[in-house]
C-alpha atoms as a PDB file:
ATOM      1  CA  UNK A   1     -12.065 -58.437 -14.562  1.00  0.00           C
ATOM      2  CA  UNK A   2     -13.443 -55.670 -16.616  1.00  0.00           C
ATOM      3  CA  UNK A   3     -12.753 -51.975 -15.147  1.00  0.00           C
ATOM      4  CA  UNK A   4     -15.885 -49.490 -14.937  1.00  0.00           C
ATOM      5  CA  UNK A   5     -14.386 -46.001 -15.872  1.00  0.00           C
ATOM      6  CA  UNK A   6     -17.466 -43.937 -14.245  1.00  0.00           C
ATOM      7  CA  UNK A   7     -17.964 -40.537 -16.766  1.00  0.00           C
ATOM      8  CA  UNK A   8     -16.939 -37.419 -15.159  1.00  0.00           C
ATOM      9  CA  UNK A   9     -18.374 -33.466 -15.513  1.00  0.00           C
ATOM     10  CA  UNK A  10     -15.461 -31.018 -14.720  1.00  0.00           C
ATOM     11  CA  UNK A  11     -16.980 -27.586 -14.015  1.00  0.00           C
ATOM     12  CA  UNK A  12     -15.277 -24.740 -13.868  1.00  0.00           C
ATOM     13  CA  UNK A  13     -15.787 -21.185 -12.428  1.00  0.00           C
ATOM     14  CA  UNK A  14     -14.043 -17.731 -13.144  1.00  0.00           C
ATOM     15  CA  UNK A  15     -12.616 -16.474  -9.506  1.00  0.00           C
ATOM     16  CA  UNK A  16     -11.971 -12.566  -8.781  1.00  0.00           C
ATOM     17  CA  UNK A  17      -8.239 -12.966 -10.376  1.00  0.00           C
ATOM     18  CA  UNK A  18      -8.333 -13.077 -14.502  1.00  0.00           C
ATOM     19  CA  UNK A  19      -5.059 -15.316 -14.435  1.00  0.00           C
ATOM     20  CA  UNK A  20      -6.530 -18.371 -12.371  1.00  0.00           C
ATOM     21  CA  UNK A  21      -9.365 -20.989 -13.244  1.00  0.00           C
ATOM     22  CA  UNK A  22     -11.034 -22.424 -10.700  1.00  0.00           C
ATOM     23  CA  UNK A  23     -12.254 -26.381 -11.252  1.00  0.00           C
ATOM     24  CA  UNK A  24     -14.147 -28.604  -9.758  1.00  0.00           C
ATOM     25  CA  UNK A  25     -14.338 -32.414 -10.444  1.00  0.00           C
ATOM     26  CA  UNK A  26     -17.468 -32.980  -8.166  1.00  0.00           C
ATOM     27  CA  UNK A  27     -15.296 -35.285  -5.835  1.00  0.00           C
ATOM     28  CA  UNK A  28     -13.187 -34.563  -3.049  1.00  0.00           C
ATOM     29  CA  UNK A  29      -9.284 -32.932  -3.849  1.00  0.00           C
ATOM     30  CA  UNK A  30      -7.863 -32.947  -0.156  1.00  0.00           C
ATOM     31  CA  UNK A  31     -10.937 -33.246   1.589  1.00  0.00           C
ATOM     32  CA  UNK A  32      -9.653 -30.726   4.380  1.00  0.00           C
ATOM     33  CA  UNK A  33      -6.716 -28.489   4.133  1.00  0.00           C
ATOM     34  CA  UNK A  34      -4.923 -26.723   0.902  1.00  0.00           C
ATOM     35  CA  UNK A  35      -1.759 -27.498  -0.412  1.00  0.00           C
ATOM     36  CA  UNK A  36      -0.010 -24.620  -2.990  1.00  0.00           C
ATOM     37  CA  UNK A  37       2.297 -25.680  -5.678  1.00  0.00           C
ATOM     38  CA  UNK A  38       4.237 -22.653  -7.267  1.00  0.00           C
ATOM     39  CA  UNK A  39       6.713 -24.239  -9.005  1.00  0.00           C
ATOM     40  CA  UNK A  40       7.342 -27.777 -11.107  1.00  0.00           C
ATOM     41  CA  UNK A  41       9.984 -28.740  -8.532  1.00  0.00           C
ATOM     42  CA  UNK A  42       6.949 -28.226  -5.607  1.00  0.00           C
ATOM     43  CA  UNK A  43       4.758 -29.767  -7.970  1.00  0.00           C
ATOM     44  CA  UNK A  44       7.004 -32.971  -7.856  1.00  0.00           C
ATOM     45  CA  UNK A  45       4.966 -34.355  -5.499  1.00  0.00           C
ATOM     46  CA  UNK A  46       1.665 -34.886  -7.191  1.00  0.00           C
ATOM     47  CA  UNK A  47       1.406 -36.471 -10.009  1.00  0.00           C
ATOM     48  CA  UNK A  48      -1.643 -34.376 -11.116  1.00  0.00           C
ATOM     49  CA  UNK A  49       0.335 -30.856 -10.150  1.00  0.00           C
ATOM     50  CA  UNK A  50       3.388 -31.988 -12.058  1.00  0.00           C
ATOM     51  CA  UNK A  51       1.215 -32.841 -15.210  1.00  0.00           C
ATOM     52  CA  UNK A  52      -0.618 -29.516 -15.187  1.00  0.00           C
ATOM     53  CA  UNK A  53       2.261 -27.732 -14.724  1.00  0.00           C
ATOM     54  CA  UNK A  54       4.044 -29.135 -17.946  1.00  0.00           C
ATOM     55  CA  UNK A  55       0.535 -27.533 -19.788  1.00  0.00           C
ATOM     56  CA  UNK A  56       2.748 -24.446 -21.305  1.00  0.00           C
ATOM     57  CA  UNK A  57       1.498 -21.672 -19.674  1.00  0.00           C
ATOM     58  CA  UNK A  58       0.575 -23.037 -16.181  1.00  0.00           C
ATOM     59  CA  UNK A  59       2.157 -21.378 -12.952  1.00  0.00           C
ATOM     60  CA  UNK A  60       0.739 -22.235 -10.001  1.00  0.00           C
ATOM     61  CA  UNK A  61      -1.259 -25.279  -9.085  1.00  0.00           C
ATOM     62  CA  UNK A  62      -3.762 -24.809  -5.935  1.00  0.00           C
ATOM     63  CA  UNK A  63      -5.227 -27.795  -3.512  1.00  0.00           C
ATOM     64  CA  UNK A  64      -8.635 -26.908  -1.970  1.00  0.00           C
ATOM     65  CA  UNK A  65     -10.888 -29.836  -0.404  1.00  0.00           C
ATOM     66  CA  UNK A  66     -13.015 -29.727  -3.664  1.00  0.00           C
ATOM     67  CA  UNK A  67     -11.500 -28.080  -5.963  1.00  0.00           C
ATOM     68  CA  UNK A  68      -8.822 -27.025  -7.771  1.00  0.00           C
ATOM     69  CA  UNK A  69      -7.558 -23.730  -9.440  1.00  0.00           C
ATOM     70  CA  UNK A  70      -4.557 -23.477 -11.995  1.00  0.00           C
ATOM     71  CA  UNK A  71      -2.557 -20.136 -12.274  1.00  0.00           C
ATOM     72  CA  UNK A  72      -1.585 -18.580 -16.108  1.00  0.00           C
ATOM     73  CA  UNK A  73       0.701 -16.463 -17.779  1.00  0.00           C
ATOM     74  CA  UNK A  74      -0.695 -13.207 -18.133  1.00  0.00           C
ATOM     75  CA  UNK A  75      -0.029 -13.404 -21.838  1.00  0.00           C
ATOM     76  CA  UNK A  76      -2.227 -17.081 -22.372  1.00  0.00           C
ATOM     77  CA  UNK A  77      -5.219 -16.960 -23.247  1.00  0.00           C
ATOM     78  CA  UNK A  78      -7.933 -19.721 -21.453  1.00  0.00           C
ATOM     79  CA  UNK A  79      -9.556 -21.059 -24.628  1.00  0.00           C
ATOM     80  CA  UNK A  80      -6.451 -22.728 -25.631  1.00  0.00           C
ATOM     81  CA  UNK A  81      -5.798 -24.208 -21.646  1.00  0.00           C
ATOM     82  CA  UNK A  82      -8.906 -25.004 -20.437  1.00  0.00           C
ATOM     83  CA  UNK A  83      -9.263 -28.280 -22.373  1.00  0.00           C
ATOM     84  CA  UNK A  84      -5.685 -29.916 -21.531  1.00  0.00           C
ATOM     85  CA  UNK A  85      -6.193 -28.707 -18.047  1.00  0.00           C
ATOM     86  CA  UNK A  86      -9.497 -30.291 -17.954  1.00  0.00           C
ATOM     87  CA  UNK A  87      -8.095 -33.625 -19.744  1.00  0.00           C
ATOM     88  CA  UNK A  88      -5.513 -34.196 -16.918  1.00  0.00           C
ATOM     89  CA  UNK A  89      -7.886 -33.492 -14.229  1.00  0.00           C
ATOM     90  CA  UNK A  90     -10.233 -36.185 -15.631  1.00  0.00           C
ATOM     91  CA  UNK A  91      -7.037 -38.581 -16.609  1.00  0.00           C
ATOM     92  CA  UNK A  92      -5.935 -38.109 -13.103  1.00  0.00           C
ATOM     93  CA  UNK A  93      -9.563 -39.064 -11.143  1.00  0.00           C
ATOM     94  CA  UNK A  94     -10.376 -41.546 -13.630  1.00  0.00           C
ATOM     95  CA  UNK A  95      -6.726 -43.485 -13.176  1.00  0.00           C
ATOM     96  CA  UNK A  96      -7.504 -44.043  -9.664  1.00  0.00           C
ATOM     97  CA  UNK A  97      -4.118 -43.045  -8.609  1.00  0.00           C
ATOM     98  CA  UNK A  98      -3.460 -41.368  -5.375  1.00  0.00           C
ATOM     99  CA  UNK A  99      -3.199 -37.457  -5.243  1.00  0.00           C
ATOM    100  CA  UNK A 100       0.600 -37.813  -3.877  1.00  0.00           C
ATOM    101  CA  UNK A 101       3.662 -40.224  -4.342  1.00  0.00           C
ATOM    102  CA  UNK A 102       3.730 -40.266  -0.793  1.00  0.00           C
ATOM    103  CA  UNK A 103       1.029 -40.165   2.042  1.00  0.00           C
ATOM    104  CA  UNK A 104       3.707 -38.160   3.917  1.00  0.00           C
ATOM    105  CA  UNK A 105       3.672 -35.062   1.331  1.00  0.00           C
ATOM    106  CA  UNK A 106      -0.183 -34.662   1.691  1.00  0.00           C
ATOM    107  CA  UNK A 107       0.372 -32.645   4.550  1.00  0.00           C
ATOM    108  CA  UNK A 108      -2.182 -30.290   4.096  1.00  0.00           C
ATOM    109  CA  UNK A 109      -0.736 -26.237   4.622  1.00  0.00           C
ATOM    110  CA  UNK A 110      -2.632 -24.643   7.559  1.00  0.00           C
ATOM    111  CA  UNK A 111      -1.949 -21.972  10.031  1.00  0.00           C
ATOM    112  CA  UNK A 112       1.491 -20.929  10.758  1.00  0.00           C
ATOM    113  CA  UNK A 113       1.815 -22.766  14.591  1.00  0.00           C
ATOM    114  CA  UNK A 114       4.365 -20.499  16.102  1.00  0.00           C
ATOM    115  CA  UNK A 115       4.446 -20.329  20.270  1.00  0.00           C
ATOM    116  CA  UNK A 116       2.652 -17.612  21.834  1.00  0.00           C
ATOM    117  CA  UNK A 117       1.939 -17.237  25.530  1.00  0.00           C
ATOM    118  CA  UNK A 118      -0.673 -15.632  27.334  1.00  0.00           C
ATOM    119  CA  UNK A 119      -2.961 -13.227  26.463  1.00  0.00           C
ATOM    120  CA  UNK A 120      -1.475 -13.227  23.178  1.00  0.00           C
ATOM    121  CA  UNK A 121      -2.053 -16.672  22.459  1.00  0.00           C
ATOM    122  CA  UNK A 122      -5.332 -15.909  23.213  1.00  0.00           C
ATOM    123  CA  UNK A 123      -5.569 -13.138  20.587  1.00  0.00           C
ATOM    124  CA  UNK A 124      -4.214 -15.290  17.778  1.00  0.00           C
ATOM    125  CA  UNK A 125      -6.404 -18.359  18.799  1.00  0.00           C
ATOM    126  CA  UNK A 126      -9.203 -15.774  18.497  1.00  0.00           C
ATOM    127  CA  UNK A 127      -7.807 -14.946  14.942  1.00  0.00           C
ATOM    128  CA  UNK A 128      -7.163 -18.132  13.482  1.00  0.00           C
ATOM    129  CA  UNK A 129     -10.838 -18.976  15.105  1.00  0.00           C
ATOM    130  CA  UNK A 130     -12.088 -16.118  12.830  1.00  0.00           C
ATOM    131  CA  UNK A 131     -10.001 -16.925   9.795  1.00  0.00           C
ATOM    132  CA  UNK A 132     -11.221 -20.787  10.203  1.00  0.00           C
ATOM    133  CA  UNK A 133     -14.790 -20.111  10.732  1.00  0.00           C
ATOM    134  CA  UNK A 134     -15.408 -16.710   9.115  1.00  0.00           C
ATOM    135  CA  UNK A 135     -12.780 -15.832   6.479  1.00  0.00           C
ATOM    136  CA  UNK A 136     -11.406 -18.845   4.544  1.00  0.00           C
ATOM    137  CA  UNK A 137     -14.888 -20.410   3.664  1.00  0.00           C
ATOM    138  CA  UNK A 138     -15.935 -17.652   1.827  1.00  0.00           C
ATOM    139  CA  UNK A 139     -12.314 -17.375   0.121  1.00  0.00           C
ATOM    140  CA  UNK A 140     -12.454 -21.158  -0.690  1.00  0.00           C
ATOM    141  CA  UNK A 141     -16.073 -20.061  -2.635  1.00  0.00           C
ATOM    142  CA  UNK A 142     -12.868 -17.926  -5.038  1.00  0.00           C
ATOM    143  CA  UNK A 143     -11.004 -20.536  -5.378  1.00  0.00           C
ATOM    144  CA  UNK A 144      -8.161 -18.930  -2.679  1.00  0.00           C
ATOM    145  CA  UNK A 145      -7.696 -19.762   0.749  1.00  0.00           C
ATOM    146  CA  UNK A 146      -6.299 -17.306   3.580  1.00  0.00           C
ATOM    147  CA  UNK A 147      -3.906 -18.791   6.311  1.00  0.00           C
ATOM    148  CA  UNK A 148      -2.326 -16.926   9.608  1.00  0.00           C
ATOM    149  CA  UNK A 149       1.179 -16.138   9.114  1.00  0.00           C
ATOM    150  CA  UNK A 150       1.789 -14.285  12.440  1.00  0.00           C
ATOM    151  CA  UNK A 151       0.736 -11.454  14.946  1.00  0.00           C
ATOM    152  CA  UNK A 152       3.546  -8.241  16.082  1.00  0.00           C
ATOM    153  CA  UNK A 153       1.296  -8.225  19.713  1.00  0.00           C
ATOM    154  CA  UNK A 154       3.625  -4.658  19.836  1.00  0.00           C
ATOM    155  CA  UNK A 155       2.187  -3.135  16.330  1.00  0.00           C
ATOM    156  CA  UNK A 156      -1.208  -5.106  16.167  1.00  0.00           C
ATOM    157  CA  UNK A 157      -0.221  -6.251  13.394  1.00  0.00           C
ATOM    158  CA  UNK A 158      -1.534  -9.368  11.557  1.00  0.00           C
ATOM    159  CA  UNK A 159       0.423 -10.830   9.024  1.00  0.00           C
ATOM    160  CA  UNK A 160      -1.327 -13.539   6.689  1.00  0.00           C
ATOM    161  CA  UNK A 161      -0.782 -15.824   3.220  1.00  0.00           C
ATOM    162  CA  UNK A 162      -2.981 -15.435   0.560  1.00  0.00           C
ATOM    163  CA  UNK A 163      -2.955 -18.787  -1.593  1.00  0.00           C
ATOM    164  CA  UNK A 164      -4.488 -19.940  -4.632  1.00  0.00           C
ATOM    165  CA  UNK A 165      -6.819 -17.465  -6.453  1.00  0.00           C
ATOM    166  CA  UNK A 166      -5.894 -15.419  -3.682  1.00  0.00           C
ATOM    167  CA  UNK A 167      -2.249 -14.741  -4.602  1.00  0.00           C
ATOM    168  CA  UNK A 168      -1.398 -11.982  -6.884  1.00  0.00           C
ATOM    169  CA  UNK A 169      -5.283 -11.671  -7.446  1.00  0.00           C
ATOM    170  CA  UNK A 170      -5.725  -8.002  -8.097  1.00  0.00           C
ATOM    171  CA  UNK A 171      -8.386  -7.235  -5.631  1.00  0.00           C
ATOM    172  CA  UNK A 172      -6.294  -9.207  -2.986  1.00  0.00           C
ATOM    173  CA  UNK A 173      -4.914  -5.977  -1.159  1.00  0.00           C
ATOM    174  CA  UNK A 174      -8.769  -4.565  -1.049  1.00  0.00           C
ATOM    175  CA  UNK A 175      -9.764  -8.033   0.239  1.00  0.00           C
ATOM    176  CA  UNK A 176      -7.092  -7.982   2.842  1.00  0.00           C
ATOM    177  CA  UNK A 177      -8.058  -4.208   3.818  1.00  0.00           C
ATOM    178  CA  UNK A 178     -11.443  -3.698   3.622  1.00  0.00           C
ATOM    179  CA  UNK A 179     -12.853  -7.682   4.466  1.00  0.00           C
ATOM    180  CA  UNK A 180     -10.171  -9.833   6.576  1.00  0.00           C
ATOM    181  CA  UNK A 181      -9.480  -6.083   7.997  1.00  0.00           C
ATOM    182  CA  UNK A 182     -12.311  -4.518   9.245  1.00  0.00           C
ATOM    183  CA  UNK A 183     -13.847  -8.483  10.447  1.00  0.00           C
ATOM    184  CA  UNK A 184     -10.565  -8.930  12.661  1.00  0.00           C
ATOM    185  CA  UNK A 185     -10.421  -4.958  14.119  1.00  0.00           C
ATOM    186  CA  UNK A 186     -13.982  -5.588  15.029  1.00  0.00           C
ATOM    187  CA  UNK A 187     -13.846  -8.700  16.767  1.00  0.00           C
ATOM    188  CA  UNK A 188     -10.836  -8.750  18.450  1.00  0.00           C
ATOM    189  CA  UNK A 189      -9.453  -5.118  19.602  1.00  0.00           C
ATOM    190  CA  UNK A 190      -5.915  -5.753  19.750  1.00  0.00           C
ATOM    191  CA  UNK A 191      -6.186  -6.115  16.135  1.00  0.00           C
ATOM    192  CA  UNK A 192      -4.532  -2.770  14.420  1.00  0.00           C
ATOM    193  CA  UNK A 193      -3.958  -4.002  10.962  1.00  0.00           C
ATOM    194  CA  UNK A 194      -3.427  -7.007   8.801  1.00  0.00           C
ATOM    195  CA  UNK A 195      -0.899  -6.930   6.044  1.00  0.00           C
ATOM    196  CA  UNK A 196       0.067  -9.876   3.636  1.00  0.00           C
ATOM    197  CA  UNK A 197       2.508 -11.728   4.668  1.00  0.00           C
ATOM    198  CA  UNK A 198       5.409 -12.433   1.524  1.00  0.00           C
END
């Protein structure tokens, strides 16, 4: 039986930080969720995340549901990654192999689910409400993805990760402050300040 190997268009878009490429191979990644790979050992698990990250010069690999970005060195330049990057998306999605070894490490990264009672798990269902319906789609448009880390109900403080394009992205911190900020003081009072989460 002959196999049909379908052509494939890659795009790719710049996001806010210089050091990560977003792509996009038109199909679904995840489908729901992110997963963040920061290190070859992380990566392990996909087969596609542990081939980009033996590209010299990769350092982070990022999930989204349709996309995926690929962190740099500071010091490489994107003319001479782009194209290996883009060959093992395509190898990858044309191979037909699954995203992960295992179903079991697919487990998509959300919201950190720690126990809170009362009125203050009301206030965090509020924020991760905000975060799910507000925040991260317009983050996941950068190639990033924002998740809730935890809330200090005695500071009003919100502590949250900043993934993919998001982390170490130079205009994270005015992101954080002046966006995911100001949206989560406004809407829910308790709110006194968000602060990214390490």
């Amino acid at each position: 039986m002959k196999r049909h190997i379908f052509p494939m268009f890659i795009q790719t878009e710049l996001t806010p930080n210089p050091e990560v490429l977003k792509f996009l191979p038109g199909r679904d990644v995840l489908g729901e969720g992110t997963r963040d790979f920061r290190s070859p050992e992380e990566a392990a698990v996909s087969r596609l995340a542990a081939d980009l990250f033996e590209i010299v010069g990769v350092t982070r690999v990022f999930y989204g549901p349709d996309f995926i970005t690929v962190g740099k060195h500071a010091d490489e330049d994107w003319a001479h990654l782009k194209a290996p990057i883009l060959a093992s998306i395509m190898d990858h999605f044309t191979s037909g192999q699954p995203l992960f070894a295992d179903a079991g490490d697919s487990d998509a990264g959300g919201h950190d689910e720690g126990v809170y009672e009362g009125d203050t798990a009301q206030i965090v269902a509020e924020i991760k409400d905000l975060l799910d319906t507000r925040i991260r789609p317009a983050v996941a448009q950068d190639g990033g993805d924002i998740l809730f880390n935890r809330f200090d109900v005695d500071t009003g403080v919100v502590w949250l990760n900043m993934r993919g394009a998001c982390s170490g992205c130079p205009s994270s911190s005015a992101t954080l402050k002046a966006g995911v900020e100001n949206m989560l003081k406004h809407y829910v009072p308790e709110v006194t300040a968000v602060e990214q989460a390490l």
